[in-house]
Protein backbone atom coordinates (compact mmCIF):
# COMPACT_ATOMS: atom_id res chain seq x y z
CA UNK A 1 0.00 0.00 0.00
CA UNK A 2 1.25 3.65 -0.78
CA UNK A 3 0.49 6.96 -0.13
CA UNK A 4 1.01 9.76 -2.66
CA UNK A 5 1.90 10.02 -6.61
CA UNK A 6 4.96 11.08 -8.63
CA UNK A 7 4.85 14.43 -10.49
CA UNK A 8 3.41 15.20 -14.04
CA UNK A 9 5.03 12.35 -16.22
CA UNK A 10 4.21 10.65 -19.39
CA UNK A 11 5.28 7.55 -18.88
CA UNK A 12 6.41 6.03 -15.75
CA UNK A 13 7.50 3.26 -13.91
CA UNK A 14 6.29 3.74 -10.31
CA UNK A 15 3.63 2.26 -7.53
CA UNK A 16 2.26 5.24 -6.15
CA UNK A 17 -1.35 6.86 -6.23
CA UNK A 18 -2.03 10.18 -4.42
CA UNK A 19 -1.66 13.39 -6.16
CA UNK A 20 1.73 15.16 -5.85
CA UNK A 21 2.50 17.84 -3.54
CA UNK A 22 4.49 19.83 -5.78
CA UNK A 23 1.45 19.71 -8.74
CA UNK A 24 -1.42 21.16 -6.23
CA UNK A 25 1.33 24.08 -5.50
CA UNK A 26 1.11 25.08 -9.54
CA UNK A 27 -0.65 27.73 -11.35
CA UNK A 28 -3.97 26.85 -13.30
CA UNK A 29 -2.01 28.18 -16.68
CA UNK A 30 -0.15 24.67 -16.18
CA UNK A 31 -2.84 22.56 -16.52
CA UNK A 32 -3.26 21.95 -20.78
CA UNK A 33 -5.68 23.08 -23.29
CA UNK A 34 -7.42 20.41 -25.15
CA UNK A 35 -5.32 21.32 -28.07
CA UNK A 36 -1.96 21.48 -25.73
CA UNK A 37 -2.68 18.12 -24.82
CA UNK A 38 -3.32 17.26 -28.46
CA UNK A 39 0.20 18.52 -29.37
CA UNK A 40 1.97 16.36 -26.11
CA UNK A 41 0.20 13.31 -27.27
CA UNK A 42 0.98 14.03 -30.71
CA UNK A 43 4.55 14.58 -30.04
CA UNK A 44 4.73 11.80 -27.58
CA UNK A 45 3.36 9.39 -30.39
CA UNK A 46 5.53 10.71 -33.46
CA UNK A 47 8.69 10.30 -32.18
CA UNK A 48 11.66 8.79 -34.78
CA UNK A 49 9.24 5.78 -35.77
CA UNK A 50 7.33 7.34 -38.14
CA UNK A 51 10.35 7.45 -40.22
CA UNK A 52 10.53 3.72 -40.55
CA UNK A 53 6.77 3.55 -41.74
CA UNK A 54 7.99 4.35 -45.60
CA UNK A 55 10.30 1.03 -45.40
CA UNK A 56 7.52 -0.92 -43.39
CA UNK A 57 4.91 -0.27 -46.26
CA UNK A 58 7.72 -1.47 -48.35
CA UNK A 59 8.47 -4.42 -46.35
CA UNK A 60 4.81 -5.79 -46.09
CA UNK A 61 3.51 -4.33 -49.54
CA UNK A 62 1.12 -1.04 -49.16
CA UNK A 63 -2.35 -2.63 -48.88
CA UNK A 64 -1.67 -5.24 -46.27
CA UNK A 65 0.05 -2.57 -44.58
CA UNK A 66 -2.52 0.11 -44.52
CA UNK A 67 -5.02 -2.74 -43.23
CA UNK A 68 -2.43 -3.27 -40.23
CA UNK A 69 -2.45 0.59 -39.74
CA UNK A 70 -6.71 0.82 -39.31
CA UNK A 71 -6.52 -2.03 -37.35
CA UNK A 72 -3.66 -0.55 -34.84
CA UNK A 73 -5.32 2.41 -35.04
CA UNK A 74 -9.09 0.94 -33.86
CA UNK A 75 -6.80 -1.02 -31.02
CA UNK A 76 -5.24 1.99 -30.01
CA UNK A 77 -8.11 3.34 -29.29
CA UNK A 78 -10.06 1.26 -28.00
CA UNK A 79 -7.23 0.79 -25.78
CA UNK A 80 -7.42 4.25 -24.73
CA UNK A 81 -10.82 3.75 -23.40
CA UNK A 82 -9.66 0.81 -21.41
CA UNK A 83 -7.09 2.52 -19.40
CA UNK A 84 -9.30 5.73 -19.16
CA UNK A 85 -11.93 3.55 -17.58
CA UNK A 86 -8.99 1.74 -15.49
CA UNK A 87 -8.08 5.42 -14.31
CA UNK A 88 -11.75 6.47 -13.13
CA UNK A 89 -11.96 2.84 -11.63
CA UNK A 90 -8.95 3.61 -9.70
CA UNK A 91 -10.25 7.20 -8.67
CA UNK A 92 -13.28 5.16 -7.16
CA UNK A 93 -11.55 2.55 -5.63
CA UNK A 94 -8.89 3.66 -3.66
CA UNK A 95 -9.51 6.01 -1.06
CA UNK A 96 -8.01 9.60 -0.74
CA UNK A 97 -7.18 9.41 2.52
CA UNK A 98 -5.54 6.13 4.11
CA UNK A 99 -3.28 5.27 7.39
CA UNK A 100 -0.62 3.05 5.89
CA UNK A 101 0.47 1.99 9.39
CA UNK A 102 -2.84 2.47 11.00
CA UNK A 103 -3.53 -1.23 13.15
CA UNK A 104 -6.95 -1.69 11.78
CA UNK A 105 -5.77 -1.29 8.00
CA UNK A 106 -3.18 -4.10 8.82
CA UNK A 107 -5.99 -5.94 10.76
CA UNK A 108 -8.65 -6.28 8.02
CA UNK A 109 -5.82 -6.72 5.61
CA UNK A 110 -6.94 -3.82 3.12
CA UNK A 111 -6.11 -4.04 -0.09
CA UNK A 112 -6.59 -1.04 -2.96
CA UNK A 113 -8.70 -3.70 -5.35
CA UNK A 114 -10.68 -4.35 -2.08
CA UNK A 115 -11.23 -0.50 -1.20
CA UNK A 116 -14.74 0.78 -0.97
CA UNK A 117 -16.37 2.55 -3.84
CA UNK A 118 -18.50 5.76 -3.79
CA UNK A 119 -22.25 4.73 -3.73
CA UNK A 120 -23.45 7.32 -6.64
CA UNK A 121 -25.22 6.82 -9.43
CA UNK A 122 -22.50 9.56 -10.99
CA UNK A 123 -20.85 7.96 -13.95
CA UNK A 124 -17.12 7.58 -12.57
CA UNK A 125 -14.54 10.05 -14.41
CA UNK A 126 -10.57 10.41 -14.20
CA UNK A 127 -9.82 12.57 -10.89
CA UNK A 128 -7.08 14.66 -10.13
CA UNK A 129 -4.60 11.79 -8.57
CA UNK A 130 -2.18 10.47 -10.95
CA UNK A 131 -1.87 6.91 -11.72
CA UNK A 132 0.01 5.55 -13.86
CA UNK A 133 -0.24 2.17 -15.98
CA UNK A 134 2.10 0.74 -13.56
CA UNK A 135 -0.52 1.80 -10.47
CA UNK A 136 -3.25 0.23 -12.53
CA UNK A 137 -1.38 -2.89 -12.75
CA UNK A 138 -0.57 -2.96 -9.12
CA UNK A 139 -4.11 -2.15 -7.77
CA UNK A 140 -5.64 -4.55 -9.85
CA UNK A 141 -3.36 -6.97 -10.65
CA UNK A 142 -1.11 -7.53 -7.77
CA UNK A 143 2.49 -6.75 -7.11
CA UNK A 144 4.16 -9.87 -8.53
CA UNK A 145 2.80 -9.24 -12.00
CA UNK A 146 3.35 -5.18 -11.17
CA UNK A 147 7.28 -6.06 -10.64
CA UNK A 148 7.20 -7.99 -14.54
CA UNK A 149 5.65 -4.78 -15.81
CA UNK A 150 8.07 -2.66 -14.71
CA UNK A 151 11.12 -4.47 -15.94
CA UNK A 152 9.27 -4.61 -18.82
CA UNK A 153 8.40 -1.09 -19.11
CA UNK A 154 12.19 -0.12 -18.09
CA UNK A 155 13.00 -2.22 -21.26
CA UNK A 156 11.20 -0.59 -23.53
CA UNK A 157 11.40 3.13 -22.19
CA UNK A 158 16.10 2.62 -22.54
CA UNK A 159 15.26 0.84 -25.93
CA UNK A 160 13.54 3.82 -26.94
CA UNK A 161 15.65 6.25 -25.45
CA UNK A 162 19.00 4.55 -26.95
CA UNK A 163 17.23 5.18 -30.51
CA UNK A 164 16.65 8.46 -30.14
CA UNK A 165 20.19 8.28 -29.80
CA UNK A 166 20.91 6.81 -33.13
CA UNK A 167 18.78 8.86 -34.74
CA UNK A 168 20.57 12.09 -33.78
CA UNK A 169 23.81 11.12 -34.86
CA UNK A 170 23.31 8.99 -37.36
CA UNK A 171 21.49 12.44 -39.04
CA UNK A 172 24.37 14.29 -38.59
CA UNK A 173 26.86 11.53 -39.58
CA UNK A 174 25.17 11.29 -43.49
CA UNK A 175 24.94 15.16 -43.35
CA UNK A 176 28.27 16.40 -42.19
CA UNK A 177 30.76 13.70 -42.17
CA UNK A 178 34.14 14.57 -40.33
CA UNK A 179 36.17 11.59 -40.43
CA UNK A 180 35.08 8.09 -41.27
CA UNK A 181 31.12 6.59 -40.39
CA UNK A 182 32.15 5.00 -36.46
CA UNK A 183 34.23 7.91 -35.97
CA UNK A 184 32.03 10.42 -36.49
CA UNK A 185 28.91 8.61 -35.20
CA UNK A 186 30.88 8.51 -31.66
CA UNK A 187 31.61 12.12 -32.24
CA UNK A 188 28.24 12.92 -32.61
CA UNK A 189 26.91 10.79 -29.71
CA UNK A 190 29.12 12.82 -27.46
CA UNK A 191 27.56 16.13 -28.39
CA UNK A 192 24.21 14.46 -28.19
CA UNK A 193 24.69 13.45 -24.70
CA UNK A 194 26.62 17.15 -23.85
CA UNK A 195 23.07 18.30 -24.53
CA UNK A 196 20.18 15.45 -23.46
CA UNK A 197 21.48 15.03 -20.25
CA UNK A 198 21.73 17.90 -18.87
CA UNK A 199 18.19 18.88 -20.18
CA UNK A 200 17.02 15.24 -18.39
CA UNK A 201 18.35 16.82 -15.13
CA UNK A 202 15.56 19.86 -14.96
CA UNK A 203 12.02 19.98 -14.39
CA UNK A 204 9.62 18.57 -17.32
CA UNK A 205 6.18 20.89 -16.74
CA UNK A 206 8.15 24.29 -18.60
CA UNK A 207 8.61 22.69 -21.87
CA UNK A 208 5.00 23.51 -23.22
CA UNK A 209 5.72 26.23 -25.53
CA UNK A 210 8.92 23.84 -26.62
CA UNK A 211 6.16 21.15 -27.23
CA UNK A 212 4.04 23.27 -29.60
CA UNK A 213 6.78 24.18 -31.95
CA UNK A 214 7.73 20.96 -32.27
CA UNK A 215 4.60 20.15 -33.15
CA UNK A 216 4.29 22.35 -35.85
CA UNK A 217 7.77 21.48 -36.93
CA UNK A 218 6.32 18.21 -37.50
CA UNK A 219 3.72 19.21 -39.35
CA UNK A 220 5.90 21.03 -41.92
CA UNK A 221 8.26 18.42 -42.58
CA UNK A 222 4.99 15.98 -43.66
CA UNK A 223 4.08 18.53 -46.10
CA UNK A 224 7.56 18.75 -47.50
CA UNK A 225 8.09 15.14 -47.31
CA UNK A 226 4.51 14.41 -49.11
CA UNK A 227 4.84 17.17 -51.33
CA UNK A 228 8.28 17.33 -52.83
CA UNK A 229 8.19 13.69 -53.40
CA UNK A 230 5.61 13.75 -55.82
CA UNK A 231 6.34 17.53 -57.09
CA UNK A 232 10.10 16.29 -57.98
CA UNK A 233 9.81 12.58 -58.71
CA UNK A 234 13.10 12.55 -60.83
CA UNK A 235 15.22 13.70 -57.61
CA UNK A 236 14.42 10.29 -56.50
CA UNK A 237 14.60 8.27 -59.76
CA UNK A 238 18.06 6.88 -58.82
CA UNK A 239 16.87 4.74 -55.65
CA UNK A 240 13.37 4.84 -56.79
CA UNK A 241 12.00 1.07 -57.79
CA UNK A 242 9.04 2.26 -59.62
CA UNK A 243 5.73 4.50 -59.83
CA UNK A 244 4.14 2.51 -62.19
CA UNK A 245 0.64 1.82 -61.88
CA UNK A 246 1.41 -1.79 -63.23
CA UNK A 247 0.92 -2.70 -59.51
CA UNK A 248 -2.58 -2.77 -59.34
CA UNK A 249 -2.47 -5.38 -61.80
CA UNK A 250 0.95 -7.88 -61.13
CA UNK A 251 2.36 -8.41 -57.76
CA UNK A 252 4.44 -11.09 -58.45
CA UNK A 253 6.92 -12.13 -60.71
CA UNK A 254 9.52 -9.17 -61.92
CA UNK A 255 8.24 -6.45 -59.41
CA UNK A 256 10.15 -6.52 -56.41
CA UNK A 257 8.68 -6.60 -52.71
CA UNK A 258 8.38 -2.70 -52.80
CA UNK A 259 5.72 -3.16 -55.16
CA UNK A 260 3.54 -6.16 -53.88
CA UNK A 261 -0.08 -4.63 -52.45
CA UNK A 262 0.42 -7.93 -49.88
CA UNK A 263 3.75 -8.99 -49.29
CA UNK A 264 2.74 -11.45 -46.19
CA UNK A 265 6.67 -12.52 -46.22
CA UNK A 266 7.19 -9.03 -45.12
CA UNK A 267 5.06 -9.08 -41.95
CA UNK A 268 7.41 -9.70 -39.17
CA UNK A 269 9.40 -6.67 -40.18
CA UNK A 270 6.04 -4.52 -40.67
CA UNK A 271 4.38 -5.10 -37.80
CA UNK A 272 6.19 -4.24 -34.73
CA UNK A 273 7.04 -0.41 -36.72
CA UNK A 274 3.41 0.06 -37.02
CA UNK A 275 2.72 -0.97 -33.53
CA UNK A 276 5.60 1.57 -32.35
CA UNK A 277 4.15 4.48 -34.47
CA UNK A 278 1.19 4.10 -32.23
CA UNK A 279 2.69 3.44 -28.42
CA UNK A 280 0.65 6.47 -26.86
CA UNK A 281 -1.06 4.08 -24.46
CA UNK A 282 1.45 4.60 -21.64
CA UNK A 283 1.13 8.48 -21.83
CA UNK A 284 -2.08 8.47 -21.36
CA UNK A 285 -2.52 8.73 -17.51
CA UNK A 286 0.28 11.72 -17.21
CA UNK A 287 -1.67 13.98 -19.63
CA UNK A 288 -4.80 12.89 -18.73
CA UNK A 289 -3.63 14.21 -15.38
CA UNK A 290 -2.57 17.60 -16.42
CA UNK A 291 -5.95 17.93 -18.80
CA UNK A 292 -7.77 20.34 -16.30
CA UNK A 293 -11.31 19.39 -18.34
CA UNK A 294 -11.41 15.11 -17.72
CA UNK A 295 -14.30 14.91 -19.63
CA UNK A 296 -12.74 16.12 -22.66
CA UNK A 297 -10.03 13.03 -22.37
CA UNK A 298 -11.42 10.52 -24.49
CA UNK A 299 -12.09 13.25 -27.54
CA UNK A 300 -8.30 14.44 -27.41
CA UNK A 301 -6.49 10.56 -27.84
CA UNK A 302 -9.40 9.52 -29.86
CA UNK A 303 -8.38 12.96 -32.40
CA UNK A 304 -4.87 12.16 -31.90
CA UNK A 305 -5.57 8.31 -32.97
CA UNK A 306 -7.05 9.74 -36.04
CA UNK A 307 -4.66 12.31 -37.20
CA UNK A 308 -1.89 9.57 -36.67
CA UNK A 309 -3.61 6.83 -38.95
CA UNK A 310 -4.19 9.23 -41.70
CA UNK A 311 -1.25 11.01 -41.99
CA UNK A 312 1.00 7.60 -41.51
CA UNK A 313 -1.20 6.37 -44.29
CA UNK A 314 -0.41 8.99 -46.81
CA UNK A 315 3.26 9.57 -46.04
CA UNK A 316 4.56 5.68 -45.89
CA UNK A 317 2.54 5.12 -48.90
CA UNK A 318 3.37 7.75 -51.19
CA UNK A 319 7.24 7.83 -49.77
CA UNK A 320 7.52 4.05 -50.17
CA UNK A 321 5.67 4.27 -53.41
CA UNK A 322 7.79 7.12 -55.43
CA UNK A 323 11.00 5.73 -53.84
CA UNK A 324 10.35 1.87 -53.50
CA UNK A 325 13.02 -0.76 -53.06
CA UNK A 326 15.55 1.41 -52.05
CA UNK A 327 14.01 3.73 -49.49
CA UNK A 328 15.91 4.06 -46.76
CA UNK A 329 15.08 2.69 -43.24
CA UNK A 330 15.22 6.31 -41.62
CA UNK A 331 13.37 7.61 -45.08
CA UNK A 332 14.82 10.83 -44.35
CA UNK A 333 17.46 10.25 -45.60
CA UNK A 334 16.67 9.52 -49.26
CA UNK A 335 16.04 13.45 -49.40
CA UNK A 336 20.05 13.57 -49.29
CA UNK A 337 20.21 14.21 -53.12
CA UNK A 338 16.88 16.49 -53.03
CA UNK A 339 17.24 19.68 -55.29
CA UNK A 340 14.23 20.67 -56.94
CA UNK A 341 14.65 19.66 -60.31
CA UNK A 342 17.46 22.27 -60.12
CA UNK A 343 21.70 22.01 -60.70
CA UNK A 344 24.11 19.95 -62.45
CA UNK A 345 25.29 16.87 -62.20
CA UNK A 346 29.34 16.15 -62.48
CA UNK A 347 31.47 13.39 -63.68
CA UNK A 348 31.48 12.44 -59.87
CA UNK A 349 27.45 12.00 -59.85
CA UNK A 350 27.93 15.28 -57.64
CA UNK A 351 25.39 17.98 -58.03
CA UNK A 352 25.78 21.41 -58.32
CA UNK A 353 24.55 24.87 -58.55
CA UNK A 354 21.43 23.55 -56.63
CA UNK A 355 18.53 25.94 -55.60
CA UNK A 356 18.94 27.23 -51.92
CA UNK A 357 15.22 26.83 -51.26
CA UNK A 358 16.17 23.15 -52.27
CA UNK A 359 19.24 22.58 -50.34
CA UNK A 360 17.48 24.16 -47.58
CA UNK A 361 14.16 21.24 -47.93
CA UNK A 362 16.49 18.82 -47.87
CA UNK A 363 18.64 19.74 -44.90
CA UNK A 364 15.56 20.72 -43.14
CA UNK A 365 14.12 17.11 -44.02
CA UNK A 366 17.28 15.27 -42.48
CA UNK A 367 18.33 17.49 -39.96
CA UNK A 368 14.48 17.94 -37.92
CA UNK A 369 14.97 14.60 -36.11
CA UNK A 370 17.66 15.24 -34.83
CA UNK A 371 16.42 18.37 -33.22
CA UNK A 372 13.25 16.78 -32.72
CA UNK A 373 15.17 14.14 -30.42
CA UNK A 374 17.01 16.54 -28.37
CA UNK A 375 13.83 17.95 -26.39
CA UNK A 376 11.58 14.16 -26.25
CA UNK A 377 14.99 12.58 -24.77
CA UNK A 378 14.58 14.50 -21.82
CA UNK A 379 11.03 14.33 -21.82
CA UNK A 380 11.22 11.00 -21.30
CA UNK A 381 14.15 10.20 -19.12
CA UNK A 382 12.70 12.64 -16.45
CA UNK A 383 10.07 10.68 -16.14
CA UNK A 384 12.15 7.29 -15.70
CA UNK A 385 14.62 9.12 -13.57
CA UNK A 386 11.93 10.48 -11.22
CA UNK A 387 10.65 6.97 -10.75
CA UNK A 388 13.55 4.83 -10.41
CA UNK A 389 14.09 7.14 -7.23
CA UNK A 390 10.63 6.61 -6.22
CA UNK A 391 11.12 2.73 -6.45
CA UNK A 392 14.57 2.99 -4.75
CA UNK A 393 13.18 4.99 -1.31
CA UNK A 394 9.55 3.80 -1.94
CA UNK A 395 7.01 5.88 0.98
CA UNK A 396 10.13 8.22 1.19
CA UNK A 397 10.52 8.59 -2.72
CA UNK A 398 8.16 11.49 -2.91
CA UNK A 399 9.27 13.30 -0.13
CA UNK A 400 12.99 13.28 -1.45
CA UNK A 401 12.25 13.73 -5.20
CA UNK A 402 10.81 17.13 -3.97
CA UNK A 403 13.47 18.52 -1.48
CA UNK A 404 16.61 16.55 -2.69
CA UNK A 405 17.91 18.42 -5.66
CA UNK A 406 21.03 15.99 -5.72
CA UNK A 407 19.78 12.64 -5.29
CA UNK A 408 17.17 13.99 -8.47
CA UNK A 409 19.60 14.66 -10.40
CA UNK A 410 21.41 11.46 -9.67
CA UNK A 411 18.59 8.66 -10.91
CA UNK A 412 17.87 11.19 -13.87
CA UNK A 413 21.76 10.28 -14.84
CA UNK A 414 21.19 7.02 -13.87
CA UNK A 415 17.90 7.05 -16.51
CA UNK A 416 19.73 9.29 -19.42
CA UNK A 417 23.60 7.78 -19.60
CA UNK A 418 22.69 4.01 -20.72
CA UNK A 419 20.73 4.74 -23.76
CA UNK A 420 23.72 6.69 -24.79
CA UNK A 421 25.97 3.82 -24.05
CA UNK A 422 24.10 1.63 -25.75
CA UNK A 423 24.02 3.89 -28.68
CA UNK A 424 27.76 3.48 -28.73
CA UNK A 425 27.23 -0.10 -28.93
CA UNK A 426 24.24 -0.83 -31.56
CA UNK A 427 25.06 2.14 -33.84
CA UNK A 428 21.71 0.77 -35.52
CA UNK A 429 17.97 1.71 -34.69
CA UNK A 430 16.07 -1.22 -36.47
CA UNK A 431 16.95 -3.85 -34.50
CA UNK A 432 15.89 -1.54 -31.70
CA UNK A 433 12.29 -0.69 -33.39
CA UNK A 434 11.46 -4.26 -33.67
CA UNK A 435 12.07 -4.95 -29.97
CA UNK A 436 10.37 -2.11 -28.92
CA UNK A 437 7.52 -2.70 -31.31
CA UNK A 438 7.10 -6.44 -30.25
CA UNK A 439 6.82 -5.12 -26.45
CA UNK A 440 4.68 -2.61 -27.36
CA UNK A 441 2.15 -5.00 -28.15
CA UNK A 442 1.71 -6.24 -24.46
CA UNK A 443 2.02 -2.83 -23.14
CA UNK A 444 -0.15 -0.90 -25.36
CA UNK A 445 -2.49 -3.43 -26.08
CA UNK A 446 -2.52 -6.38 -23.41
CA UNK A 447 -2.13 -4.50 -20.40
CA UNK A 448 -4.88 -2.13 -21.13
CA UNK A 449 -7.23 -5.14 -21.45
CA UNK A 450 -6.06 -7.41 -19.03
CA UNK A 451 -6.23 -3.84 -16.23
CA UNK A 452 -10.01 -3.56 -17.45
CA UNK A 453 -10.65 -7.17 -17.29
CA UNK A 454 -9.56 -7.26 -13.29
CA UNK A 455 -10.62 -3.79 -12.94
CA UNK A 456 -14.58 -5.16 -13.78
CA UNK A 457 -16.77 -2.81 -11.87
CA UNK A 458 -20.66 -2.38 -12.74
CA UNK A 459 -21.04 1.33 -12.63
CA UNK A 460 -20.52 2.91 -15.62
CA UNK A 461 -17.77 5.81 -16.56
CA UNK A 462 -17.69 8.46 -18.03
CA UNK A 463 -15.61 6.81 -21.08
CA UNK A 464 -17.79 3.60 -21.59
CA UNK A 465 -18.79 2.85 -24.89
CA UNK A 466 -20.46 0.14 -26.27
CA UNK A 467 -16.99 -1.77 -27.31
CA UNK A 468 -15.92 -0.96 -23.37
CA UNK A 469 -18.50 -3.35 -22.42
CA UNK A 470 -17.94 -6.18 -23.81
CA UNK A 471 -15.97 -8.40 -21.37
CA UNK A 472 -15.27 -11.51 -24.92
CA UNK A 473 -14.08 -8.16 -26.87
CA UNK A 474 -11.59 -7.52 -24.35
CA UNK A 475 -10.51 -11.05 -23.71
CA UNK A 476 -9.93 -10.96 -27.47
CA UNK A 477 -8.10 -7.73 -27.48
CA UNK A 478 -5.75 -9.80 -24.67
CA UNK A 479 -5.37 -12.60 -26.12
CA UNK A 480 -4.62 -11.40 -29.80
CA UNK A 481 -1.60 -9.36 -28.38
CA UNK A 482 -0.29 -12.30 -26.23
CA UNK A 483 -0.31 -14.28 -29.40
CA UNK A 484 1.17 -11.77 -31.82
CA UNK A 485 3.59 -11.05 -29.46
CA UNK A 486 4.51 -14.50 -29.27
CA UNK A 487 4.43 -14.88 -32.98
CA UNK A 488 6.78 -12.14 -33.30
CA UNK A 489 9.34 -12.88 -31.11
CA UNK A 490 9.66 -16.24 -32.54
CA UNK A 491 9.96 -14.64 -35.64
CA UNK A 492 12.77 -12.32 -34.17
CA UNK A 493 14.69 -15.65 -33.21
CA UNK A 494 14.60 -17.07 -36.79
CA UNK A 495 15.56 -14.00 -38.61
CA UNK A 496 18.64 -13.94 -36.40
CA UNK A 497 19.50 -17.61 -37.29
């Protein structure tokens, strides 16, 4: 049993479920906007792995993998509503006020999943205490399976961190070599960690203005991808395969994989990059707890959800399409060459004399990642920081993640420096993609289900819906994601062999 919450985080690995002392000290102008919280999500969700989405339509042929995007995109969601109605469960549940050490709690043996529930005929909403996925699990699922989760969730959150990590220099390394590729990637590492982790060492709730111009950073660089792709074809007939319609009619014989609608051979690499392009799940309960208006939750992820599946759709199609077999894995990349049907090319297969508005699309199309990177690194490794302190000191954690400015700083060190040493090590981000990707799948999709399952309460929320009550729906929601999970890692294995 616990006592109070960690701060404002997005995704977090703690056991802890009253509201922070620091957040009710705040000013109202830090709770978010519905469209603020659009942005976070938004950001949160389109990290670097919408840049692999071009090679996974590729990889599993463009029809099969637009299917696999509606489909992540309906889970997602639906998802959503699971851990919203987990959340107001939770609110219900567990009472606001509790004696850890009191004798008649130990007596009776209390238990959070146990905890009395508000007699009200009120439909249950999301309060203002924070828990996180990891409080869900613990509430309703125990501790044992609450320990797994969090190892789990560790996992994925360094994994995702370390390719963040590649991404940054491995931008810089294709746009302003120095010495030689491992050189220079090193190089580049360094300077990425001379700015990350320091950044990972300060607070996370000033960033919001930093949040909404990356957001509409974002949004440029889709048009310009989209755009110039299909504006300038030639600038990409070198790697491009083909953009011949032929491939509504043969998908088989002479046309490569690029330009199969199903390519079923392909799925195993597909998959887990859609699944990552959509691992919002474990956000949710951090900005649903800085959303001052909770009934406006399930409208924000659900627009979010939607924004995602459309705009992945057009961009990996129509970059996969134009550029085809050889697009590259970060598809960024291919706009190395970009010039605008403008310059000349030399003996060398240099080009010169290109436009500056050119040279200046394709720099900014290579180079936004990177700087992209540099403010969701922190973002995230706050948030693990924070709560491997919190796990460390346990009732304690809160008190000293407040007041100790030192031993803060310390875990958030402790949460930013191995991603960067494993970037040393890897060098390589898809590897890194699939893993997450796989485990995304029982943390984005399982765990949501299974925490509703458990979390079974009659009343009705505020986010119900008529897919939120079906107990077989969510058993199948479970049990597909323990299966394709299983699936994939097995496939993992024999693509190493």
């Amino acid at each position: 049993m616990s006592s109070n919450a960690d701060p404002l985080v997005f995704m977090t690995i703690n056991g802890r479920h009253d509201s922070h002392p620091s957040l009710q000290e705040t000013q109202n102008n830090k709770f978010f906007s519905p469209f603020v919280a659009v942005c976070y999500t938004l950001n949160w969700i389109v990290g670097t792995g919408f840049l692999v989405l071009p090679w996974a339509f590729v990889q599993g042929g463009f029809v099969l993998t637009s299917l696999v995007l509606v489909i992540a995109y309906l889970t997602s969601n639906l998802a959503k509503d699971y851990l919203l109605e987990g959340l107001a469960r939770a609110e219900a549940v567990v009472p606001k006020e509790r004696d850890e050490d009191s004798l008649i709690a130990r007596l009776i043996g209390e238990s959070d999943s146990d905890a009395r529930t508000e007699d009200s005929s009120v439909p249950l909403i999301v309060g203002d205490r924070l828990f996180e996925v990891r409080d869900l699990v613990r509430i309703f699922l125990g501790d044992k399976i609450a320990y797994s989760f969090t190892l789990l969730l560790a996992g994925v959150i360094t994994s995702s961190l370390t390719s963040f990590t590649i991404f940054f220099s491995s931008s810089l390394v294709s746009n302003f070599p120095l010495v030689n590729h491992t050189v220079d990637f090193r190089i580049y590492t360094a300077i990425f960690a001379s700015i990350v982790v320091p950044m990972s060492c300060v607070e996370l709730t000033d960033q919001k203005y930093i949040q909404l111009t990356l957001t509409g950073g974002r949004v440029i660089m889709f048009i310009l991808m989209i755009s110039t792709v299909f504006l300038f074809p030639g600038d990409f007939s070198d790697s491009s395969a083909s953009g011949d319609l032929s491939i509504l009619v043969e998908a088989t014989g002479s046309i490569g994989a690029s330009n199969r609608l199903f390519n079923f051979s392909g799925f195993s690499r597909m998959f887990p990059i859609v699944i990552y392009a959509f691992c919002a799940t474990l956000g949710i309960p951090g900005i649903s707890h800085a959303v001052k208006d909770k009934k406006q939750l399930a409208g924000i992820f659900q627009s979010v959800f939607l924004i995602c599946v459309i705009v992945y759709s057009i961009m990996g199609a129509s970059v996969g399409w134009m550029i085809g077999d050889n697009v590259e894995v970060q598809s960024n990349l291919n706009w190395a060459n970009f010039r605008g049907g403008t310059g000349t090319r030399t003996e060398d297969g240099k080009w010169e004399n290109v436009a500056w508005w050119a040279a200046g699309i394709s720099h900014y199309v290579r180079l936004f990642p990177a700087l992209d990177v540099v403010s969701a690194f922190p973002l995230i490794a706050i948030a693990l920081g924070n709560n491997y302190l919190v796990s460390v000191f346990g009732k304690s954690g809160t008190k000293i993640l407040k007041e100790n400015i030192k031993m803060r700083v310390l875990f958030r060190l402790l949460a930013s420096m191995p991603p960067i040493v494993c970037a040393f090590v890897f060098q390589k981000v898809g590897s890194i993609v699939d893993s997450c990707g796989t485990l995304m799948i029982l943390l984005s999709f399982g765990f949501p289900a299974l925490i509703w399952i458990y979390s079974g309460i009659t009343r009705k929320t505020h986010y119900s819906t008529v897919c939120t009550s079906s107990l077989s729906l969510a058993i199948a929601v479970f049990s597909g994601a323990l299966l394709l999970f299983a699936y994939l890692v097995v496939s993992l294995i024999f693509s190493k062999q």
